[in-house]
PDB file of N, CA and C in Angstrom:
ATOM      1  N   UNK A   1     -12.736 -36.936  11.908  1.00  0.00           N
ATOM      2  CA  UNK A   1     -11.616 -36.098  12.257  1.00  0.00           C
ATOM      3  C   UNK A   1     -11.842 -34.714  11.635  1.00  0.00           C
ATOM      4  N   UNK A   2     -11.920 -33.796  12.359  1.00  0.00           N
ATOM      5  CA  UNK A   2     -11.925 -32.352  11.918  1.00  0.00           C
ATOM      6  C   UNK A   2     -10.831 -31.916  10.895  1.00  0.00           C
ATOM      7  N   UNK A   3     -11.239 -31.342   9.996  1.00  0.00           N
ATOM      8  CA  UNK A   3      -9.941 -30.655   8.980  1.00  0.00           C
ATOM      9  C   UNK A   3      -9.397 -29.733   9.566  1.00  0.00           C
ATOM     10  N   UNK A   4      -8.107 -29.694   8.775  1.00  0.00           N
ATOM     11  CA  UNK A   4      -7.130 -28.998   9.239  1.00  0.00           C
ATOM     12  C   UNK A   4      -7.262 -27.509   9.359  1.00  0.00           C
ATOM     13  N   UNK A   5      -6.930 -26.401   9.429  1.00  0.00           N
ATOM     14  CA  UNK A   5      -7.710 -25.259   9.281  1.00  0.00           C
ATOM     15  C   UNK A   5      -6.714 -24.814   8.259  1.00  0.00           C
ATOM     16  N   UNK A   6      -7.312 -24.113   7.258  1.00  0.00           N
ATOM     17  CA  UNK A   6      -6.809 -23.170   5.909  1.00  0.00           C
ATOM     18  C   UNK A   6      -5.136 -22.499   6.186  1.00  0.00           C
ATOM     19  N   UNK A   7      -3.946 -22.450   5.370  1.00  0.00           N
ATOM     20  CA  UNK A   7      -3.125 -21.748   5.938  1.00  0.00           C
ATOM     21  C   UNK A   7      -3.270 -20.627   5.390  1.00  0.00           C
ATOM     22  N   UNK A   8      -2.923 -19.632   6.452  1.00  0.00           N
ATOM     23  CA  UNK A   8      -3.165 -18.222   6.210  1.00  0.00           C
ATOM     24  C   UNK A   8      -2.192 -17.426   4.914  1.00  0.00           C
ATOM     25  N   UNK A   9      -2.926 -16.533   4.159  1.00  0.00           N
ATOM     26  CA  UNK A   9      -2.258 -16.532   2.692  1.00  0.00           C
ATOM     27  C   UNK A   9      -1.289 -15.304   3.054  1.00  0.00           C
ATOM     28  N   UNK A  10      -0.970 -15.014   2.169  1.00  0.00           N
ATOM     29  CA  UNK A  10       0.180 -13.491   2.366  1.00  0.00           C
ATOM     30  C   UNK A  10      -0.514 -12.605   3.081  1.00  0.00           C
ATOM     31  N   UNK A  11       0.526 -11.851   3.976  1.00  0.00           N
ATOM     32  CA  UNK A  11       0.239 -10.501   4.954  1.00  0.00           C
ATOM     33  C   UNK A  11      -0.606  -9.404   4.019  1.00  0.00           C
ATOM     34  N   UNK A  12      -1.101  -8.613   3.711  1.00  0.00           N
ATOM     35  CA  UNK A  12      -1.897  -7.963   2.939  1.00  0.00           C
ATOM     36  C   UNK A  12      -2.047  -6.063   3.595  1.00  0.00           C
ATOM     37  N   UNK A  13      -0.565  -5.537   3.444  1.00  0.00           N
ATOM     38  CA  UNK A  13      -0.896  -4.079   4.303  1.00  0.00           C
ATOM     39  C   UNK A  13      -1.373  -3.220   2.780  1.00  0.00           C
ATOM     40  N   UNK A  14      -1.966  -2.360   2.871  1.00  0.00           N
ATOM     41  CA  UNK A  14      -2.186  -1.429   2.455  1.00  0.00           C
ATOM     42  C   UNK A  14      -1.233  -0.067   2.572  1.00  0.00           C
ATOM     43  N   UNK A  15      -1.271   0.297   0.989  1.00  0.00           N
ATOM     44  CA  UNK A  15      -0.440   1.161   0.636  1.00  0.00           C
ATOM     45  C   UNK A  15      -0.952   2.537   0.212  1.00  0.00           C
ATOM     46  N   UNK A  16      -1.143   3.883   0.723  1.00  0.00           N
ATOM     47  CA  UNK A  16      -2.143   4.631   0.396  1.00  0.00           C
ATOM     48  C   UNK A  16      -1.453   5.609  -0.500  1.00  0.00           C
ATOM     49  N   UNK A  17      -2.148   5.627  -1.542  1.00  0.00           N
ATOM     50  CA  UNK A  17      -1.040   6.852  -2.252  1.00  0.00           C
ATOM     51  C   UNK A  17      -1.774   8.270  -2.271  1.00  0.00           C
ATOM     52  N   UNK A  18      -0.978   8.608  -1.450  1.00  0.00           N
ATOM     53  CA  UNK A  18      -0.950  10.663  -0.813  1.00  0.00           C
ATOM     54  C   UNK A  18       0.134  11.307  -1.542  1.00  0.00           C
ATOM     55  N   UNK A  19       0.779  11.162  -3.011  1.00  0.00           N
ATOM     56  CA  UNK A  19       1.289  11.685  -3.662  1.00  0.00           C
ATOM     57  C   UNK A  19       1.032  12.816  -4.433  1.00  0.00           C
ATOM     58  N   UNK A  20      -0.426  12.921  -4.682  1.00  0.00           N
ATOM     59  CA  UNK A  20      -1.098  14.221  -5.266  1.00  0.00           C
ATOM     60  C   UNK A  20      -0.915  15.301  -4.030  1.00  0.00           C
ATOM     61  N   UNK A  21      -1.266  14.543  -2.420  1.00  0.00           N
ATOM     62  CA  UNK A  21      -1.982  15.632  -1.784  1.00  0.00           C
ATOM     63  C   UNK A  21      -0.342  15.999  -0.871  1.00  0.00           C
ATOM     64  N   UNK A  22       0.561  14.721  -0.584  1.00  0.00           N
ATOM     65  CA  UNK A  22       1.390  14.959   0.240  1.00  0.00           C
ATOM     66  C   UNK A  22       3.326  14.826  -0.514  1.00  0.00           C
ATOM     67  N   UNK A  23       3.128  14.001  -1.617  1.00  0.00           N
ATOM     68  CA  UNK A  23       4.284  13.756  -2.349  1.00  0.00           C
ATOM     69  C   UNK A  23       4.556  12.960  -1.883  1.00  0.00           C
ATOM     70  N   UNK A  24       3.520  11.500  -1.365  1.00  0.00           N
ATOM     71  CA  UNK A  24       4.275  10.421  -0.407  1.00  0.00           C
ATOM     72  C   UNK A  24       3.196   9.113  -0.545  1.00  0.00           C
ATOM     73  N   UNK A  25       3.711   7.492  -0.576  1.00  0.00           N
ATOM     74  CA  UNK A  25       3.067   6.680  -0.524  1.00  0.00           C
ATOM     75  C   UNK A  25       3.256   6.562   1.242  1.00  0.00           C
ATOM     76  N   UNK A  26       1.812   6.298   1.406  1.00  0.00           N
ATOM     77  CA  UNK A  26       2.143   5.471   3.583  1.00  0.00           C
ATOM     78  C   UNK A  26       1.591   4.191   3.170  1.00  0.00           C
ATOM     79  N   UNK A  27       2.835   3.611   3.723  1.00  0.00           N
ATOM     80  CA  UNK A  27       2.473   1.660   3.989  1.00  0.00           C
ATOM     81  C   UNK A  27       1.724   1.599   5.249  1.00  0.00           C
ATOM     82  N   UNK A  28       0.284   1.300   5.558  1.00  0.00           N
ATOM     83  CA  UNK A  28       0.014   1.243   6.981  1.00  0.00           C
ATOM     84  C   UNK A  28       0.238  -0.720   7.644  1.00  0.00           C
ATOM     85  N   UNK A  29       0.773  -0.620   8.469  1.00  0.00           N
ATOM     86  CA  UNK A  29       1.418  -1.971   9.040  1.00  0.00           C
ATOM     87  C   UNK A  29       0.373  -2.243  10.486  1.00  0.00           C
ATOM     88  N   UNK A  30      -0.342  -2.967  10.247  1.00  0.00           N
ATOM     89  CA  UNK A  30      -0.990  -2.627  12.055  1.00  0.00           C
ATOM     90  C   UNK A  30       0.354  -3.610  13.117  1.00  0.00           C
ATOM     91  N   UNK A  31       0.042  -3.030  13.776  1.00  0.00           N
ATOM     92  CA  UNK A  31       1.560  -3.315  14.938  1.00  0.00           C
ATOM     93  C   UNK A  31       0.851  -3.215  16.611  1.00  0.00           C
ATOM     94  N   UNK A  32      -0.726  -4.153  16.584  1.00  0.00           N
ATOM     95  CA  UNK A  32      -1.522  -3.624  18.049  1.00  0.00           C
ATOM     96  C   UNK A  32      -0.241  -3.596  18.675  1.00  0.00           C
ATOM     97  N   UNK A  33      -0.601  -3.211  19.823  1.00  0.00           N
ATOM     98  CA  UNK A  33       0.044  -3.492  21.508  1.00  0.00           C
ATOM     99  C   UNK A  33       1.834  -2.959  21.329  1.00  0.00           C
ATOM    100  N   UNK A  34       2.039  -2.558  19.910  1.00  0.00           N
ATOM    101  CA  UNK A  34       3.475  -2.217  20.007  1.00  0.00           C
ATOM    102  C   UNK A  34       3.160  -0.406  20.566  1.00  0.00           C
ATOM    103  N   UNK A  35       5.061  -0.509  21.077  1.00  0.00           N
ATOM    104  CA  UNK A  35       4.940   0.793  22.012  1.00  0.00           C
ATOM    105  C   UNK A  35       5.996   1.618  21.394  1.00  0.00           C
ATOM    106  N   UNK A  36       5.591   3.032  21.104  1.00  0.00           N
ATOM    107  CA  UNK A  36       7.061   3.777  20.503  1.00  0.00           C
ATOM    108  C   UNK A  36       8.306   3.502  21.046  1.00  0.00           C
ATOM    109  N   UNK A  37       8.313   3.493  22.368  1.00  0.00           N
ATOM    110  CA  UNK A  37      10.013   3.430  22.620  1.00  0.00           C
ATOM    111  C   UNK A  37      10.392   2.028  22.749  1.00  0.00           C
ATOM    112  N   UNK A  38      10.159   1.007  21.720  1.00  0.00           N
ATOM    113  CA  UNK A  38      10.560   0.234  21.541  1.00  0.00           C
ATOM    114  C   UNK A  38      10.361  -0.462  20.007  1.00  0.00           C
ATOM    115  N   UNK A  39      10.214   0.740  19.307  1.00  0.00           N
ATOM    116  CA  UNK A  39       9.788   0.411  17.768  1.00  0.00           C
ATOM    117  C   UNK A  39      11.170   0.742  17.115  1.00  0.00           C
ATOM    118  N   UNK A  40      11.461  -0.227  16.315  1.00  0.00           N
ATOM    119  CA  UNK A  40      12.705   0.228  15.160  1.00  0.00           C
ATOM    120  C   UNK A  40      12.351  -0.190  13.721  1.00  0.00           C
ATOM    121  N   UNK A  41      12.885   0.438  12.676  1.00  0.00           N
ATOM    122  CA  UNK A  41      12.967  -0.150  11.425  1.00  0.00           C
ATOM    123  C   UNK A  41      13.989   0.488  10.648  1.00  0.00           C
ATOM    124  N   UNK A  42      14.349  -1.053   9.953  1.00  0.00           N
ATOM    125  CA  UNK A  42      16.169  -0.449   9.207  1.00  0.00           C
ATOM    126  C   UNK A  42      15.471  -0.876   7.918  1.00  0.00           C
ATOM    127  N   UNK A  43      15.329  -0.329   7.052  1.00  0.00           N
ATOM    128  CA  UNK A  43      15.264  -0.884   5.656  1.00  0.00           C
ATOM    129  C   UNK A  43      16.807  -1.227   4.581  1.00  0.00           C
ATOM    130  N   UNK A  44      16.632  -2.584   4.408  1.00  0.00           N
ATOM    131  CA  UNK A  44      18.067  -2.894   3.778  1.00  0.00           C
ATOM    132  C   UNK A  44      17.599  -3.216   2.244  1.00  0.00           C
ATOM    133  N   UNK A  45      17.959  -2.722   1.267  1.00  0.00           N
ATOM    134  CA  UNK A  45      17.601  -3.135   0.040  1.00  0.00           C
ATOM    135  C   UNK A  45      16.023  -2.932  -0.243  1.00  0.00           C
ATOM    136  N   UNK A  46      15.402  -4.360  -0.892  1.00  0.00           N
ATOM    137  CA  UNK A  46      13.771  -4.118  -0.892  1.00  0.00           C
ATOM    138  C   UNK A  46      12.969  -4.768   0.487  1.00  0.00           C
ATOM    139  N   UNK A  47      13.547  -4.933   1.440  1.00  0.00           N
ATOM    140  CA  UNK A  47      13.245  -4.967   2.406  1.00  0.00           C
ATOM    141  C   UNK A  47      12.941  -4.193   3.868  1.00  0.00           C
ATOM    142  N   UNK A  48      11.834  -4.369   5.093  1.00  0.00           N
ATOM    143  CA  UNK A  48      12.119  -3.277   5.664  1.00  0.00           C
ATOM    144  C   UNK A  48      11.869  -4.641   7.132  1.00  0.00           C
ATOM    145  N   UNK A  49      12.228  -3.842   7.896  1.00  0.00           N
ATOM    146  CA  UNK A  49      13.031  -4.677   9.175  1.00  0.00           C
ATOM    147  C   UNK A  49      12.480  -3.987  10.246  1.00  0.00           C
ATOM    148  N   UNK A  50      11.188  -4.401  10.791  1.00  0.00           N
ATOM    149  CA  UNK A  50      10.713  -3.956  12.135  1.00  0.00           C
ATOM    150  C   UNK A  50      10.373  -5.085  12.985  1.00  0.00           C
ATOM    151  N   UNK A  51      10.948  -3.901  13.869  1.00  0.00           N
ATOM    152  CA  UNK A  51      11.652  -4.848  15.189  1.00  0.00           C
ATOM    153  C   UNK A  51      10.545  -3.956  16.628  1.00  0.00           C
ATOM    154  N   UNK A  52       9.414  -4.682  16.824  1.00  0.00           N
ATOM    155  CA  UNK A  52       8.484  -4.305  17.871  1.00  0.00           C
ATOM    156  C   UNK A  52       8.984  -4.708  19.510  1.00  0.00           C
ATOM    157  N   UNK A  53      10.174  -4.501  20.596  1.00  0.00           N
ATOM    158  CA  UNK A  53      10.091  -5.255  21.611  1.00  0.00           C
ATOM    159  C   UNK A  53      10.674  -6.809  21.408  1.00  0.00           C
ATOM    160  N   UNK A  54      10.275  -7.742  21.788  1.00  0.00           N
ATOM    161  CA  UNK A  54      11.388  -8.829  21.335  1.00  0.00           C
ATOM    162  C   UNK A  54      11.172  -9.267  19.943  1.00  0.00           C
ATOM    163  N   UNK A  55      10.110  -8.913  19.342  1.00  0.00           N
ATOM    164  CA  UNK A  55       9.655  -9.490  18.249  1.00  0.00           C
ATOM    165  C   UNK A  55      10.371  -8.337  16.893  1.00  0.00           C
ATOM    166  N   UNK A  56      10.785  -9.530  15.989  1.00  0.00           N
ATOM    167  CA  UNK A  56      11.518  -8.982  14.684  1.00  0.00           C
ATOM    168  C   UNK A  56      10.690  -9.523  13.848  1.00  0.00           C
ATOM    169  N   UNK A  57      10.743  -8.594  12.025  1.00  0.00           N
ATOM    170  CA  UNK A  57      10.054  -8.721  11.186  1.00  0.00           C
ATOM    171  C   UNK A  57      10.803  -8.232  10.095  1.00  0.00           C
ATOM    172  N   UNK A  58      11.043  -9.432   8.726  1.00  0.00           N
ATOM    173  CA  UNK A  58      11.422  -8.720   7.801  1.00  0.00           C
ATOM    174  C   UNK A  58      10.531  -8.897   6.532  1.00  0.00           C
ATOM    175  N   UNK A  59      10.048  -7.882   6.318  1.00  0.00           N
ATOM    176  CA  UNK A  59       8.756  -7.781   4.879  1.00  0.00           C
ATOM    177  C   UNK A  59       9.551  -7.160   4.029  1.00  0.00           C
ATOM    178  N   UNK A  60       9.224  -7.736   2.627  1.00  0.00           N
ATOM    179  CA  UNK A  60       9.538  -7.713   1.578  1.00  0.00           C
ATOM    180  C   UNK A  60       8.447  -6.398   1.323  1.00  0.00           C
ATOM    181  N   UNK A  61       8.724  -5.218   0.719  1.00  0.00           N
ATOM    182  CA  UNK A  61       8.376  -4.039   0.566  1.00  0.00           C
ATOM    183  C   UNK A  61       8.093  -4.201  -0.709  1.00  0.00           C
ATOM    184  N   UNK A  62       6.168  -3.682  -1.040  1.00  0.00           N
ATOM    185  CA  UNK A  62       5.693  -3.832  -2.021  1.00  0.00           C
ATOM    186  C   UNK A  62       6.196  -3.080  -3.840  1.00  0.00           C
ATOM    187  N   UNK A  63       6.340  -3.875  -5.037  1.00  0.00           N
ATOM    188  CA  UNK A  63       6.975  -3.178  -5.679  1.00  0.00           C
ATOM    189  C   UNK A  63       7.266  -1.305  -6.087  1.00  0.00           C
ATOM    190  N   UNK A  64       6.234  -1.148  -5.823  1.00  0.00           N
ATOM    191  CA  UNK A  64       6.094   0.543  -5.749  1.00  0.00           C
ATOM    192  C   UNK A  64       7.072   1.302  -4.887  1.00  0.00           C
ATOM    193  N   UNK A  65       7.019   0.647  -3.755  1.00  0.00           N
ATOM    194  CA  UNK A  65       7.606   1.301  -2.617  1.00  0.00           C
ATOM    195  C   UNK A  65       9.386   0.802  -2.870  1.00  0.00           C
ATOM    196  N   UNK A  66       9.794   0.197  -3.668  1.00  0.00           N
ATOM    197  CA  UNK A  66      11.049  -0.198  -4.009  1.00  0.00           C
ATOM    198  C   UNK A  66      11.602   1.186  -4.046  1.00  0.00           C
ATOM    199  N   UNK A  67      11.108   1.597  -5.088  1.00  0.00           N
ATOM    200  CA  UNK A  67      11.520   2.723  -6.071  1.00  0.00           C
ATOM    201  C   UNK A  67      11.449   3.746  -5.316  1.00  0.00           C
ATOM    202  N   UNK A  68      11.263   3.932  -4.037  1.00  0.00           N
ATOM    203  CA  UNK A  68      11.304   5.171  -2.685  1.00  0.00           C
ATOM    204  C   UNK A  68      12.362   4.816  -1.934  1.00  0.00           C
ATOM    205  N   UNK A  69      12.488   6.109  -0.857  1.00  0.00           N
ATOM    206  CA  UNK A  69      13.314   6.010  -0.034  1.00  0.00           C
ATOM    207  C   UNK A  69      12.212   6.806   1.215  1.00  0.00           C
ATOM    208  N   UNK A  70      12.699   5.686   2.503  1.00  0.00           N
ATOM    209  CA  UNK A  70      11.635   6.375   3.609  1.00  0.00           C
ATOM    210  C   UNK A  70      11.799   7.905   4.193  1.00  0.00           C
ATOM    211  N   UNK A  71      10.603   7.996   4.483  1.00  0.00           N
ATOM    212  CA  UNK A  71      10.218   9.789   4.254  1.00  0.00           C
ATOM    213  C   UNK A  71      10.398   9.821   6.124  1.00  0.00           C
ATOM    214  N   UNK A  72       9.784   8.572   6.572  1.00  0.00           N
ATOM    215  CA  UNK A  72       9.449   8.838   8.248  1.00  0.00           C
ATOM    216  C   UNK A  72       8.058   7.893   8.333  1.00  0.00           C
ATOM    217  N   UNK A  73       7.768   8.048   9.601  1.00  0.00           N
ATOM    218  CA  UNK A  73       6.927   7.063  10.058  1.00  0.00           C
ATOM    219  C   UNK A  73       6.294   7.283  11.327  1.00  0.00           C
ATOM    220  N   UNK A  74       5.354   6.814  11.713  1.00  0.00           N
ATOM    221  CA  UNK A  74       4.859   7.073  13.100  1.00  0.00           C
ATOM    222  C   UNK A  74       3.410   6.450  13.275  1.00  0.00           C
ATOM    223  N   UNK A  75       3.723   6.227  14.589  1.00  0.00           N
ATOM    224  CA  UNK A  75       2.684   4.789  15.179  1.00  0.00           C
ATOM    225  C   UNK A  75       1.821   5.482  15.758  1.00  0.00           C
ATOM    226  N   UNK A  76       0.563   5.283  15.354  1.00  0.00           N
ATOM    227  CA  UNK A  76      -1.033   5.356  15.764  1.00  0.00           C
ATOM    228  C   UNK A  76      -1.975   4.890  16.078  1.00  0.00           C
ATOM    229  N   UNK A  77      -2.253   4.441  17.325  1.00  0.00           N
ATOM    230  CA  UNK A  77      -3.781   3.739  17.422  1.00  0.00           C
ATOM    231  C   UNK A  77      -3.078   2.311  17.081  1.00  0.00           C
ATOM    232  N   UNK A  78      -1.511   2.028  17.519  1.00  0.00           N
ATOM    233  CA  UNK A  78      -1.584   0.127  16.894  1.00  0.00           C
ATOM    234  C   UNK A  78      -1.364   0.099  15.278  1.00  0.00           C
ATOM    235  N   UNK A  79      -0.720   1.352  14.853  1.00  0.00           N
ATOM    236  CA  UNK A  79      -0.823   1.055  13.334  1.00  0.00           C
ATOM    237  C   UNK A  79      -0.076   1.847  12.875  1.00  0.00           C
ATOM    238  N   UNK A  80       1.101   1.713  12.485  1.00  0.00           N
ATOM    239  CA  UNK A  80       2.629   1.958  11.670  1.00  0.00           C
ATOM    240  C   UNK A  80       2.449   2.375  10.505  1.00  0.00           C
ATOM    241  N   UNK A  81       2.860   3.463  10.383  1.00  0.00           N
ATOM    242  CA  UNK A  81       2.276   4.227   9.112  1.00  0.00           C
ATOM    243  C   UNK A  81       3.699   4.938   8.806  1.00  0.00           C
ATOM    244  N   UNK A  82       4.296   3.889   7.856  1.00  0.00           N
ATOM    245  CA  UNK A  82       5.462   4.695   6.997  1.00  0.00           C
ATOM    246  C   UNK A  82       5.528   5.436   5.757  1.00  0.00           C
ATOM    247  N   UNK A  83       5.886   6.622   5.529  1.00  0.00           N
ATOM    248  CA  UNK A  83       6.188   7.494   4.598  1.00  0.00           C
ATOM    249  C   UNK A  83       7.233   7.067   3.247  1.00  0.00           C
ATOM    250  N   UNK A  84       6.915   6.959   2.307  1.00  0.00           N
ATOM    251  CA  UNK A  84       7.978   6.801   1.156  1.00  0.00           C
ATOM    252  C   UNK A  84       7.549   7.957   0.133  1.00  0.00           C
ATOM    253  N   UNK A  85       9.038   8.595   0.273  1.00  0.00           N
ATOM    254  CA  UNK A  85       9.072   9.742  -1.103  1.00  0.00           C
ATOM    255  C   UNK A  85      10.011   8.804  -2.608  1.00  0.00           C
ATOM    256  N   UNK A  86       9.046   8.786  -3.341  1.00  0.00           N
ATOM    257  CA  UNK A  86       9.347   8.701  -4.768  1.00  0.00           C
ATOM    258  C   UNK A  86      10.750   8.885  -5.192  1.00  0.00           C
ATOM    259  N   UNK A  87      11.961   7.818  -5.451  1.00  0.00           N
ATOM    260  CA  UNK A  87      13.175   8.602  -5.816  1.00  0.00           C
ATOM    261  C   UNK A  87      13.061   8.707  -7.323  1.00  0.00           C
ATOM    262  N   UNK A  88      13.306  10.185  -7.284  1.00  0.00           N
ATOM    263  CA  UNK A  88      13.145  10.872  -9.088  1.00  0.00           C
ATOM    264  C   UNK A  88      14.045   9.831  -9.550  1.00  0.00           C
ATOM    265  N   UNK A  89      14.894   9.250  -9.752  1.00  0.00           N
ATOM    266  CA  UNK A  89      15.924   8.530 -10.282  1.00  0.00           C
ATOM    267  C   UNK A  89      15.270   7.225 -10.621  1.00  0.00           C
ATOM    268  N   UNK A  90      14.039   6.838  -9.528  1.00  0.00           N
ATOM    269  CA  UNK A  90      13.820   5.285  -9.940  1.00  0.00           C
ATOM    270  C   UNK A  90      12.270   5.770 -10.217  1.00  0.00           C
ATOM    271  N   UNK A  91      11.419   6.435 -10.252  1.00  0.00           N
ATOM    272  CA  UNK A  91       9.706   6.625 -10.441  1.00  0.00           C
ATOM    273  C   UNK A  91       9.631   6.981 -11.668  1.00  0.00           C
ATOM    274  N   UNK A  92       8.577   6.563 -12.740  1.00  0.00           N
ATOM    275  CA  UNK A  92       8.395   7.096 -13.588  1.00  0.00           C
ATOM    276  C   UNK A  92       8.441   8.645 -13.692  1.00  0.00           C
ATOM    277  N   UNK A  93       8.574   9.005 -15.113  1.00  0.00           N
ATOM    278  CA  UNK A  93       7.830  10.417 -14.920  1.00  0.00           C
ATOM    279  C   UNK A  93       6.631  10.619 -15.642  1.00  0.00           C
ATOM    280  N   UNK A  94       6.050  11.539 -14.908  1.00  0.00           N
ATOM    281  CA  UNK A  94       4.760  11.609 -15.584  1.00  0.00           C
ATOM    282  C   UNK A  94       4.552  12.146 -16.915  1.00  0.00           C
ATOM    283  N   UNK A  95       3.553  12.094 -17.752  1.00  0.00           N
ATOM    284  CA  UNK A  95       3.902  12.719 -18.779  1.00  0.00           C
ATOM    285  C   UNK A  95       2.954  14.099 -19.118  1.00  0.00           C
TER     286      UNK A  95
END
């Protein structure tokens, strides 16, 4: 009998930090085959809520990105690239 196949481990997006160059972390989300006029996202708490066409999604937003509030976003090539600016109130400061 063939084994079962491996279950797939946590989603794994990448978080790029453009804070030196732009004042902003981008979460990139790949999202193939999704289409702008049917892309939404509500972020409630540490969560963010995208909703591609019939399909809904709620990801738990990596700890860094807690401590932001979204800057904006925009879909490229199949790949969701949201903006978070740093809220002075919750980011360290530098020293």
């Amino acid at each position: 009998m063939p084994a079962a196949p491996e279950p797939a481990g946590p989603v794994r997006w990448p978080v790029a930090d453009r804070i030196a160059a732009d004042g902003v972390l981008v979460w990139h989300l790949p999202l193939p085959g999704a289409r702008r006029d049917t892309l939404d996202l509500v972020r409630r708490g540490d969560e963010l809520t995208v909703t591609a066409g019939p399909f809904r999604r709620v990801v738990p937003l990596p700890s860094a990105l807690r401590r932001c509030t979204v800057d904006g976003a925009a879909l490229r090539e199949g790949e969701l690239r949201v903006r978070f600016r740093p809220d002075p109130e919750l980011w360290p400061r530098g020293r």
